[in-house]
Protein backbone atom coordinates (compact mmCIF):
# COMPACT_ATOMS: atom_id res chain seq x y z
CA UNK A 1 184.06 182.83 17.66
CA UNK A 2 182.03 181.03 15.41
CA UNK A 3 183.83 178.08 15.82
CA UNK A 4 183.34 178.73 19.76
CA UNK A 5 179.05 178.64 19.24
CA UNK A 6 179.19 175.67 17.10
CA UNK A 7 180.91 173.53 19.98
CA UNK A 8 178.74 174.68 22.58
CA UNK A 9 175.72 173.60 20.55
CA UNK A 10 177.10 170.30 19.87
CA UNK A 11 177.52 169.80 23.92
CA UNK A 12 174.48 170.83 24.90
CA UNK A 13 172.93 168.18 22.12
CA UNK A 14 174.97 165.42 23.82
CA UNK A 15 174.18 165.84 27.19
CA UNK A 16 169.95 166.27 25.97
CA UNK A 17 170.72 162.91 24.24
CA UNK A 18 172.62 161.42 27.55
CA UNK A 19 169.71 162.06 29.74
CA UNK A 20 167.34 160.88 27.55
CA UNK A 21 168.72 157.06 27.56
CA UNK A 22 169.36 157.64 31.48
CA UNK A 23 165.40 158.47 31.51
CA UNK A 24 164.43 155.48 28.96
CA UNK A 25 166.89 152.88 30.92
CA UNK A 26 164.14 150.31 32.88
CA UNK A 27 165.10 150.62 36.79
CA UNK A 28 165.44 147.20 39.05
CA UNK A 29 162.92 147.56 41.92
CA UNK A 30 163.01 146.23 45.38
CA UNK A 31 160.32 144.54 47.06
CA UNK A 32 158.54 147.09 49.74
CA UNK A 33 157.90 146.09 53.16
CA UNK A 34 154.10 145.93 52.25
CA UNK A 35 154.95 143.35 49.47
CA UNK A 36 157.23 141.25 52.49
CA UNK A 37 154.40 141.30 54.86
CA UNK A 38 151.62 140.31 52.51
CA UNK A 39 153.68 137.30 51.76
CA UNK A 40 154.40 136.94 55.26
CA UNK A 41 150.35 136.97 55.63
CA UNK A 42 149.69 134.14 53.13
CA UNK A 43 152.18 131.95 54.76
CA UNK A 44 149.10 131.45 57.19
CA UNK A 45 146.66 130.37 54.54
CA UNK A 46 146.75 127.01 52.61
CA UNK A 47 144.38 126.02 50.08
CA UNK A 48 143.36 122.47 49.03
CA UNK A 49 141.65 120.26 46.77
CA UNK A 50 139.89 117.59 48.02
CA UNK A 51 141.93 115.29 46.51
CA UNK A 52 144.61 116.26 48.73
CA UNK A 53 142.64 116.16 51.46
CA UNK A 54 141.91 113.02 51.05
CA UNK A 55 145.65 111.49 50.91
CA UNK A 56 146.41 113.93 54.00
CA UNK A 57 143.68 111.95 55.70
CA UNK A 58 142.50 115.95 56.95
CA UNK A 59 138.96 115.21 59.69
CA UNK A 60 137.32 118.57 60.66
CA UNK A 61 135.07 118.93 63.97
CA UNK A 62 133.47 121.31 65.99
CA UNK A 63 135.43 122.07 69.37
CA UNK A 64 133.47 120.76 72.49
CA UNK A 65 133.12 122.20 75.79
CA UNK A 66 134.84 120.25 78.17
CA UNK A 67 136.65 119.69 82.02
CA UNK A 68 140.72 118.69 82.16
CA UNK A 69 141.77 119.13 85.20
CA UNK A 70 145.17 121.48 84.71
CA UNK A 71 148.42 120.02 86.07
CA UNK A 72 151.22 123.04 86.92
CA UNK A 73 154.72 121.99 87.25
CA UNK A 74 157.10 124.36 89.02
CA UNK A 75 159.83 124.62 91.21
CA UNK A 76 159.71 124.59 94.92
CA UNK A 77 162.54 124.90 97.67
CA UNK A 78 162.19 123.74 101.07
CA UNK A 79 162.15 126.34 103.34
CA UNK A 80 162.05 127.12 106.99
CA UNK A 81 160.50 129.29 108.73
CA UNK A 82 162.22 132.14 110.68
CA UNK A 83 160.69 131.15 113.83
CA UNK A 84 161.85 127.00 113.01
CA UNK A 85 165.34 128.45 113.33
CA UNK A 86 167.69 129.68 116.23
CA UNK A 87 171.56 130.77 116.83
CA UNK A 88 172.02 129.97 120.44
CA UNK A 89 174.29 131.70 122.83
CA UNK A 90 174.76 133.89 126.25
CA UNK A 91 173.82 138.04 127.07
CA UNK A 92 176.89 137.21 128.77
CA UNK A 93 180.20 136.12 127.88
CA UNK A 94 181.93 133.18 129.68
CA UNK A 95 184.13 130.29 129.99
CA UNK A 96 182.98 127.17 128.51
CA UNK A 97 182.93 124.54 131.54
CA UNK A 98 180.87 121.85 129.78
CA UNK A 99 178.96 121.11 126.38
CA UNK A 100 176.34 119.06 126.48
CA UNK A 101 175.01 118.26 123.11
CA UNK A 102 177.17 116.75 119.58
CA UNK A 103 176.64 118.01 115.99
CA UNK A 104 173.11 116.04 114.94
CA UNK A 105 171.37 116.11 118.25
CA UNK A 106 167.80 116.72 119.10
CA UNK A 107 166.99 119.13 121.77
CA UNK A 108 163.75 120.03 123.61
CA UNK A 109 163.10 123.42 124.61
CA UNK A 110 164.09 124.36 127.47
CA UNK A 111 166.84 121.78 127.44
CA UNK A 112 170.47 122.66 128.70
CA UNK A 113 173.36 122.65 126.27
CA UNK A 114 175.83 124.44 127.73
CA UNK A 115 176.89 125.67 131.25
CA UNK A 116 179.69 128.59 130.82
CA UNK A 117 181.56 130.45 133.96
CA UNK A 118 181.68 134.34 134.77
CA UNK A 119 182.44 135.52 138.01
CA UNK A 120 180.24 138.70 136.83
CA UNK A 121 177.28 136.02 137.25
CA UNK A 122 178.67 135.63 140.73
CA UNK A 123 178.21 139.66 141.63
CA UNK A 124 174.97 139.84 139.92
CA UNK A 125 173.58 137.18 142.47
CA UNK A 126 175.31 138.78 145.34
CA UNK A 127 173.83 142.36 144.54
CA UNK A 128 170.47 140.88 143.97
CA UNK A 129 170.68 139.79 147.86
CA UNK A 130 171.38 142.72 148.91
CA UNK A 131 169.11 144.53 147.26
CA UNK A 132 166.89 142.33 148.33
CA UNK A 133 167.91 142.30 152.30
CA UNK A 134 168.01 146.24 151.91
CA UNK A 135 164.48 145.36 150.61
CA UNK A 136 163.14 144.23 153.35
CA UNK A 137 164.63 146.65 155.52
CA UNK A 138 162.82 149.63 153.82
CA UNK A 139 159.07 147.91 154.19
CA UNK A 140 159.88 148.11 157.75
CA UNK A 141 161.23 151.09 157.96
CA UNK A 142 157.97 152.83 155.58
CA UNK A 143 155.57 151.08 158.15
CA UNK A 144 157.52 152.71 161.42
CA UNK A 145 156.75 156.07 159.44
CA UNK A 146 153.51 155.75 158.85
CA UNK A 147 152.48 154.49 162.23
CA UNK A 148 154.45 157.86 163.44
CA UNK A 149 152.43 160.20 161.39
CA UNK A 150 149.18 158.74 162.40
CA UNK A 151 150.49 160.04 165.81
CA UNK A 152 152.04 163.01 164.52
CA UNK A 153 155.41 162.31 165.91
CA UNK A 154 156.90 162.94 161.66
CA UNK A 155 156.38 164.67 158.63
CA UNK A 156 154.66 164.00 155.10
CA UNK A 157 158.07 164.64 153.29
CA UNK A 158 159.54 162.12 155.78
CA UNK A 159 157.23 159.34 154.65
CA UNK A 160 157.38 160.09 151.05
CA UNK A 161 161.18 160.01 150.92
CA UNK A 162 160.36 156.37 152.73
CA UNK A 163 158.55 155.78 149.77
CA UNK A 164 160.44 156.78 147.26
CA UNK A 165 163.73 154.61 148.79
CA UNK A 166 161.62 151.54 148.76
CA UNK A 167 160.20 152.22 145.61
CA UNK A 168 163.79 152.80 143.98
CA UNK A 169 165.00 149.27 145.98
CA UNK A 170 162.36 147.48 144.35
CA UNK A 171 163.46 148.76 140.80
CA UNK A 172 166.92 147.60 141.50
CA UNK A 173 165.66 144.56 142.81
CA UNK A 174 163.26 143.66 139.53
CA UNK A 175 166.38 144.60 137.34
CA UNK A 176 168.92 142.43 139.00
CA UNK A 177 165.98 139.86 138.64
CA UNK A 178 165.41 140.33 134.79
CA UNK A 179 169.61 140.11 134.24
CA UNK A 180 169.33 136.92 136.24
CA UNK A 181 166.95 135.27 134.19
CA UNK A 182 168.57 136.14 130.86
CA UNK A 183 171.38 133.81 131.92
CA UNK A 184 169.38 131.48 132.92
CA UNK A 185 169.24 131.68 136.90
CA UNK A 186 166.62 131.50 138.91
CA UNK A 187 165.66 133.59 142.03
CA UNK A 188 163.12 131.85 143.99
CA UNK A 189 165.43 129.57 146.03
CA UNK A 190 168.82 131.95 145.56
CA UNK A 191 170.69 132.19 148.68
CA UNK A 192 173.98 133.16 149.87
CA UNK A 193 175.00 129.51 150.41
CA UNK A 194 173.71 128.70 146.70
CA UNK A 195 175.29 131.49 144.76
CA UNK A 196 177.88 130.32 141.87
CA UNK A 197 179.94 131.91 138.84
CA UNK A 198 178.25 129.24 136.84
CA UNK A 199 175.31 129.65 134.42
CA UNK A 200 173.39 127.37 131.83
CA UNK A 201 172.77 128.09 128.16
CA UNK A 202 169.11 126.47 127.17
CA UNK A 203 167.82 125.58 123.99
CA UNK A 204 164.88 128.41 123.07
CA UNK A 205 163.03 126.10 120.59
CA UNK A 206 163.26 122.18 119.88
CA UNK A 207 165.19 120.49 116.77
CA UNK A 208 168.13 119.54 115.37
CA UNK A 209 171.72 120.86 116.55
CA UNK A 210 174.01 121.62 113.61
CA UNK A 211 177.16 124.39 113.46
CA UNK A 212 178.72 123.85 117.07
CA UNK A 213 181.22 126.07 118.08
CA UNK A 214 183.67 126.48 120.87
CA UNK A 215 185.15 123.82 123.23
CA UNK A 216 185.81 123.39 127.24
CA UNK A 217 187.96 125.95 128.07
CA UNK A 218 187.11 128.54 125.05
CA UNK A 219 185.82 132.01 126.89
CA UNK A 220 182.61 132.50 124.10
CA UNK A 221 181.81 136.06 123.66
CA UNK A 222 178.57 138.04 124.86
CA UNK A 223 175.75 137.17 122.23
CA UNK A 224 177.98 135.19 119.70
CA UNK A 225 176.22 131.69 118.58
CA UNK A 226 177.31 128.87 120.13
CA UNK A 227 174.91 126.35 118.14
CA UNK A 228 172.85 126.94 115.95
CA UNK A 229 169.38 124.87 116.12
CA UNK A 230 166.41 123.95 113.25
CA UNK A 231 163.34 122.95 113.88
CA UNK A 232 162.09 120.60 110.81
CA UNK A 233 158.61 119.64 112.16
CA UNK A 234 157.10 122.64 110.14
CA UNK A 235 158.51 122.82 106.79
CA UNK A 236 157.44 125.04 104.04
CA UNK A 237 157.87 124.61 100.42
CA UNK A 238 158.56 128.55 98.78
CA UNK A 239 157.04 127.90 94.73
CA UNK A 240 157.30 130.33 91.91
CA UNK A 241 154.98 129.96 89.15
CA UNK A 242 153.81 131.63 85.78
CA UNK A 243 151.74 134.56 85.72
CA UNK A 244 149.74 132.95 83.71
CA UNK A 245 148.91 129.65 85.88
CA UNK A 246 148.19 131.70 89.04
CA UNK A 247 144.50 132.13 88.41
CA UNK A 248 144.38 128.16 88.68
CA UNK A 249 145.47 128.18 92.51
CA UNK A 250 143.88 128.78 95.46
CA UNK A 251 144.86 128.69 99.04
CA UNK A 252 144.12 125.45 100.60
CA UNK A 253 144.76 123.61 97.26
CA UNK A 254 147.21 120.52 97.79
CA UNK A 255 150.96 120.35 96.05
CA UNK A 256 153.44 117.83 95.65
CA UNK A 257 156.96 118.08 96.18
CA UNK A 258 159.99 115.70 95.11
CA UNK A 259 163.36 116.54 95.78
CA UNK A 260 165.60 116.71 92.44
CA UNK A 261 168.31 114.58 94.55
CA UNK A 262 165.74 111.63 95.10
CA UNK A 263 163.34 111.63 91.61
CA UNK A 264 162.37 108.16 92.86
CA UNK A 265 161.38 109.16 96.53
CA UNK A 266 157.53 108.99 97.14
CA UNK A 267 155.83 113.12 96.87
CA UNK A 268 155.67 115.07 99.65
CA UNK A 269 152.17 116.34 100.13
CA UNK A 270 151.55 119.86 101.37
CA UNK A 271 149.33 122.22 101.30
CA UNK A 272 149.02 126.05 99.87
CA UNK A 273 148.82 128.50 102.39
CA UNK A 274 149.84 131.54 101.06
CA UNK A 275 149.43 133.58 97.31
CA UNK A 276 152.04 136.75 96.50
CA UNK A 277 150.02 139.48 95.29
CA UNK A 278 152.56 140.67 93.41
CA UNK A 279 154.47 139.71 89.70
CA UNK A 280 158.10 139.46 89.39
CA UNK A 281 158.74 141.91 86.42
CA UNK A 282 161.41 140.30 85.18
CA UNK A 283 160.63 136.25 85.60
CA UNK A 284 156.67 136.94 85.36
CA UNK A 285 156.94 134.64 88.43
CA UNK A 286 154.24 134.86 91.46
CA UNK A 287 155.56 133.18 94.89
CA UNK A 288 153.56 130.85 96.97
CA UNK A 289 153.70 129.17 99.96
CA UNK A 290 152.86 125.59 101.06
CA UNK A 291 152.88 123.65 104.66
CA UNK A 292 154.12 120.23 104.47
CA UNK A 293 151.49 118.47 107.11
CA UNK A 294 152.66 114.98 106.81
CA UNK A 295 155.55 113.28 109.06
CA UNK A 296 158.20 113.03 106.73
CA UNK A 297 159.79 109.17 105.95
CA UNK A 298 162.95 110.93 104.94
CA UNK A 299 164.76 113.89 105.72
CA UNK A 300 163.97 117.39 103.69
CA UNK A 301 166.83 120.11 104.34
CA UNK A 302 166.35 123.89 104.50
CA UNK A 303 167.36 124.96 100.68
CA UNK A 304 166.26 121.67 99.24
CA UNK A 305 164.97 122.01 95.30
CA UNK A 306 162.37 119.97 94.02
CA UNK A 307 159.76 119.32 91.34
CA UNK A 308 156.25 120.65 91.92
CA UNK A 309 152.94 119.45 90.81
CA UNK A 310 150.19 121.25 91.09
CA UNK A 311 146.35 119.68 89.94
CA UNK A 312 143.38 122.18 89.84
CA UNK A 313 140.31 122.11 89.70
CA UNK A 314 138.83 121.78 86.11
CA UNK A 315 136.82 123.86 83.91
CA UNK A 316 134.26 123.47 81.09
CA UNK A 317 136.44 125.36 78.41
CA UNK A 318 136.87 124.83 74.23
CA UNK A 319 138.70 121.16 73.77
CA UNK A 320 140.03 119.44 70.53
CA UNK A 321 141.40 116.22 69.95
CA UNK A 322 145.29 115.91 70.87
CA UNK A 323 146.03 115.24 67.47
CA UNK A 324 144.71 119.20 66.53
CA UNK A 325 147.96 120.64 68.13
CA UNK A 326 150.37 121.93 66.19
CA UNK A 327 153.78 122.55 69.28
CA UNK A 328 156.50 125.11 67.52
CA UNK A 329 159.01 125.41 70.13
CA UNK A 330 156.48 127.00 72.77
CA UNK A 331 154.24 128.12 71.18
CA UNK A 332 150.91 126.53 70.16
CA UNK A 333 149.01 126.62 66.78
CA UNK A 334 145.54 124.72 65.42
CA UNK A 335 144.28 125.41 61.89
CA UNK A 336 140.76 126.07 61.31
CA UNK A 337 138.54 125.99 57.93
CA UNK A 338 138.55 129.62 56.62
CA UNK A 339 136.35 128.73 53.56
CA UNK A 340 135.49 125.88 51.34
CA UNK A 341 134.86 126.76 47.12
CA UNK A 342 134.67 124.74 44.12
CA UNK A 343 138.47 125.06 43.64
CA UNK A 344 138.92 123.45 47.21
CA UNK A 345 139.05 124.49 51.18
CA UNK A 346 141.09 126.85 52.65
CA UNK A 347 142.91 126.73 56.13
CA UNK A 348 143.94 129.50 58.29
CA UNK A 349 147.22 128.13 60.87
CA UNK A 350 146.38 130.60 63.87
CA UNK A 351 148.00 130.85 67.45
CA UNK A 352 146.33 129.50 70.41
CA UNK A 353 147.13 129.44 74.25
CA UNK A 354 146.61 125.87 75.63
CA UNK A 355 144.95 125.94 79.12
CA UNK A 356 144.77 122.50 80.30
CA UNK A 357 145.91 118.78 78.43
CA UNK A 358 146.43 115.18 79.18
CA UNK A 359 147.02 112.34 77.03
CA UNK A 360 144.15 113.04 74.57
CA UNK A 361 142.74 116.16 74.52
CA UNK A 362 143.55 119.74 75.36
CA UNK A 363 141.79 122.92 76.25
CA UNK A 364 142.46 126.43 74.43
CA UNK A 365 141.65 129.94 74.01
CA UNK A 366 142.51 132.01 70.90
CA UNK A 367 143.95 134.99 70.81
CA UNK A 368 143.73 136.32 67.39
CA UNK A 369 141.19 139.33 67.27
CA UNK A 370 141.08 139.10 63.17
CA UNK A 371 138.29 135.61 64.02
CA UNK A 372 135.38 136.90 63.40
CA UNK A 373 133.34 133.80 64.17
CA UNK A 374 132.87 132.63 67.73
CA UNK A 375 134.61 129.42 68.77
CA UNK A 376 131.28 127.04 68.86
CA UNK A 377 130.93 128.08 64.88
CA UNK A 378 134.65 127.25 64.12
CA UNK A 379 135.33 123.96 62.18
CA UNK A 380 139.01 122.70 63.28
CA UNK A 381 141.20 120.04 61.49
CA UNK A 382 141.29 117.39 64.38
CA UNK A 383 143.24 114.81 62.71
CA UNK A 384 146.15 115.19 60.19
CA UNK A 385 147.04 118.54 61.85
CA UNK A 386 150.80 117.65 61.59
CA UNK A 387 150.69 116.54 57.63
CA UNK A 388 148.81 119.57 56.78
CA UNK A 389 151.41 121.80 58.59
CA UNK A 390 154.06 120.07 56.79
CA UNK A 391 152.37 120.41 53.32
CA UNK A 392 151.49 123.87 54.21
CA UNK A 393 155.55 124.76 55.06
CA UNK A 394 157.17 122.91 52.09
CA UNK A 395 154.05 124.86 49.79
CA UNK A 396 155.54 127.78 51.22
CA UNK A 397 158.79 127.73 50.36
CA UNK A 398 158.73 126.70 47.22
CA UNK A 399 156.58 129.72 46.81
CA UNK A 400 160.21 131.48 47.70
């Protein structure tokens, strides 16, 4: 027993002394995600003496307020309209006895391009005769009536069923009219000795002929398209561009338009005649439409892709020198003088949106809520932009 108390003792002494050094032992500590972004933070502030910014060659200036006109690029497709574009065929099915047009041509409207066979074409004209003898027959017959009731020799009811026949003849006759003219035949001079089983198909709009089908001899269905025709003397150019370019175009503003199969070919000038309303959510894309008013030296085909240019107007906005852009993939950064102290000057690399550029200059808004100084008050590195970025990213990671 005693023996049994004296081991226990000795136990519990070694496992006080075992937690002990467990407790004393110094722990390895991971940086916290405060410590990663407060690194992260200083990334975007470089200090230097101005020794150094002397060999970087650093200039600093005010921005100015300025006008670049801003040039959009985007991508159009020729389009054409749904009116600008026809399948051509019969309300009534027939044998194909000529074809008057080849793959290519232009037709006026109006013009004939087809004249098919049907002997139903045939009975049409023969019950429109008829109808119309019948017609005739029935005037006569309302006027006897009338002229018989003046001297009572018939009945009301007898002159309104008069009525009624002639007025049901004329319906007939008005419908057998209306079939007639689908198909292209004419009334005014129809006669027994000019009836025939053959009928033209005309062209409903003017343009080009493309997709031809049948041939002499082929019995073309009711309704199916015999030609199909495309009127190219109104094209339209459908554009998609960024959300955030939209504001910069305005209906009536002129575009230009060269096809990606002809980079060389002189722009097509047209002219903006319609703005969506709406964003695409997924592209960020608004659609716009342009007329192309100018007769065209070569030929533009529905579905034809292009480059688009777009020049607005321009606007008095914030402008730097070129050589103040920093380009990081797409996105756009400037640095700016944060503060200057006996130890040297401090930059702050912040993120810009560029509205307008050309060869020297560029226009920009900032973005970055944490500036607490309006833009006029800002002093900007305007030349030696690119060294200081460079010093400022090889600083930085030897600071890793």
């Amino acid at each position: 027993m005693k023996t049994q108390i004296i081991y226990s003792a000795f136990l519990a002494c070694f496992v006080l002394l075992f937690w002990s050094c467990e407790k004393n032992t110094p722990q390895e500590t991971t940086p916290t995600s405060t410590e990663n972004k407060t690194v992260s933070e200083e990334q975007n502030h470089t200090s230097f003496s101005d020794e150094q910014i002397k060999k970087l060659g650093l200039e600093l200036t005010k921005s100015s307020l300025k006008s670049i006109p801003k040039v959009i690029e985007a991508t159009g497709t020729i389009h054409l309209p749904p009116q600008n574009r026809a399948l051509v065929g019969s309300v009534l099915g027939g044998k194909i006895k000529q074809i008057l047009i080849h793959e290519g041509d232009y037709v006026k409207k109006g013009q004939t391009i087809a004249i098919l066979e049907n002997p139903e074409a045939l009975k049409m004209q023969q019950e429109y005769l008829t109808v119309s003898a019948r017609l005739t027959m029935l005037e006569s017959d309302l006027e006897r009536q009338k002229s018989l009731q003046t001297q009572d020799a018939t009945t009301q009811k007898i002159v309104q069923q008069a009525q009624a026949e002639l007025d049901m003849a004329k319906a007939q006759k008005a419908g057998l009219q209306a079939q007639l003219q689908m198909i292209n035949l004419s009334t005014k001079s129809l006669s027994s000795s000019s009836i025939s089983s053959t009928f033209s198909v005309l062209a409903p709009i003017s343009g080009m002929t493309h997709n031809i089908v049948g041939q002499l001899g082929e019995f073309i269905d009711a309704n199916k398209s015999m030609v199909e025709i495309l009127n190219e003397d109104h094209l339209h150019i459908e554009i998609l561009v960024y959300e955030k370019d939209i504001d910069a175009i305005k209906e009536g503003q002129k575009v230009n338009f060269i096809p990606y199969n002809s980079p060389t070919a002189k722009p097509v000038e047209a002219v903006v005649y319609s703005i969506s309303n709406t964003i695409d959510a997924i592209t960020k894309t608004v659609s716009l439409h342009a007329e192309i008013k100018q007769k065209l030296a070569t030929i533009l085909r529905d579905g034809t892709l292009g480059k688009i240019t777009i020049e607005s107007e321009g606007q008095d906005r914030s402008t730097l020198p070129k050589d103040a852009l920093i380009q990081e993939g797409e996105e756009f950064f400037i640095f700016i003088q944060k503060q200057k102290t006996e130890k040297g000057t401090e930059f702050d690399k912040i993120k810009i949106e560029v509205y307008a550029q050309n060869e020297d200059e560029f226009q920009f808004f900032i973005k970055d809520d944490s500036i607490q100084k309006s833009i006029s008050e800002l002093l900007f590195v305007s030349k030696g932009a690119y060294y200081l970025n460079a010093s400022s990213a090889e600083t930085a990671g030897h600071s890793h």
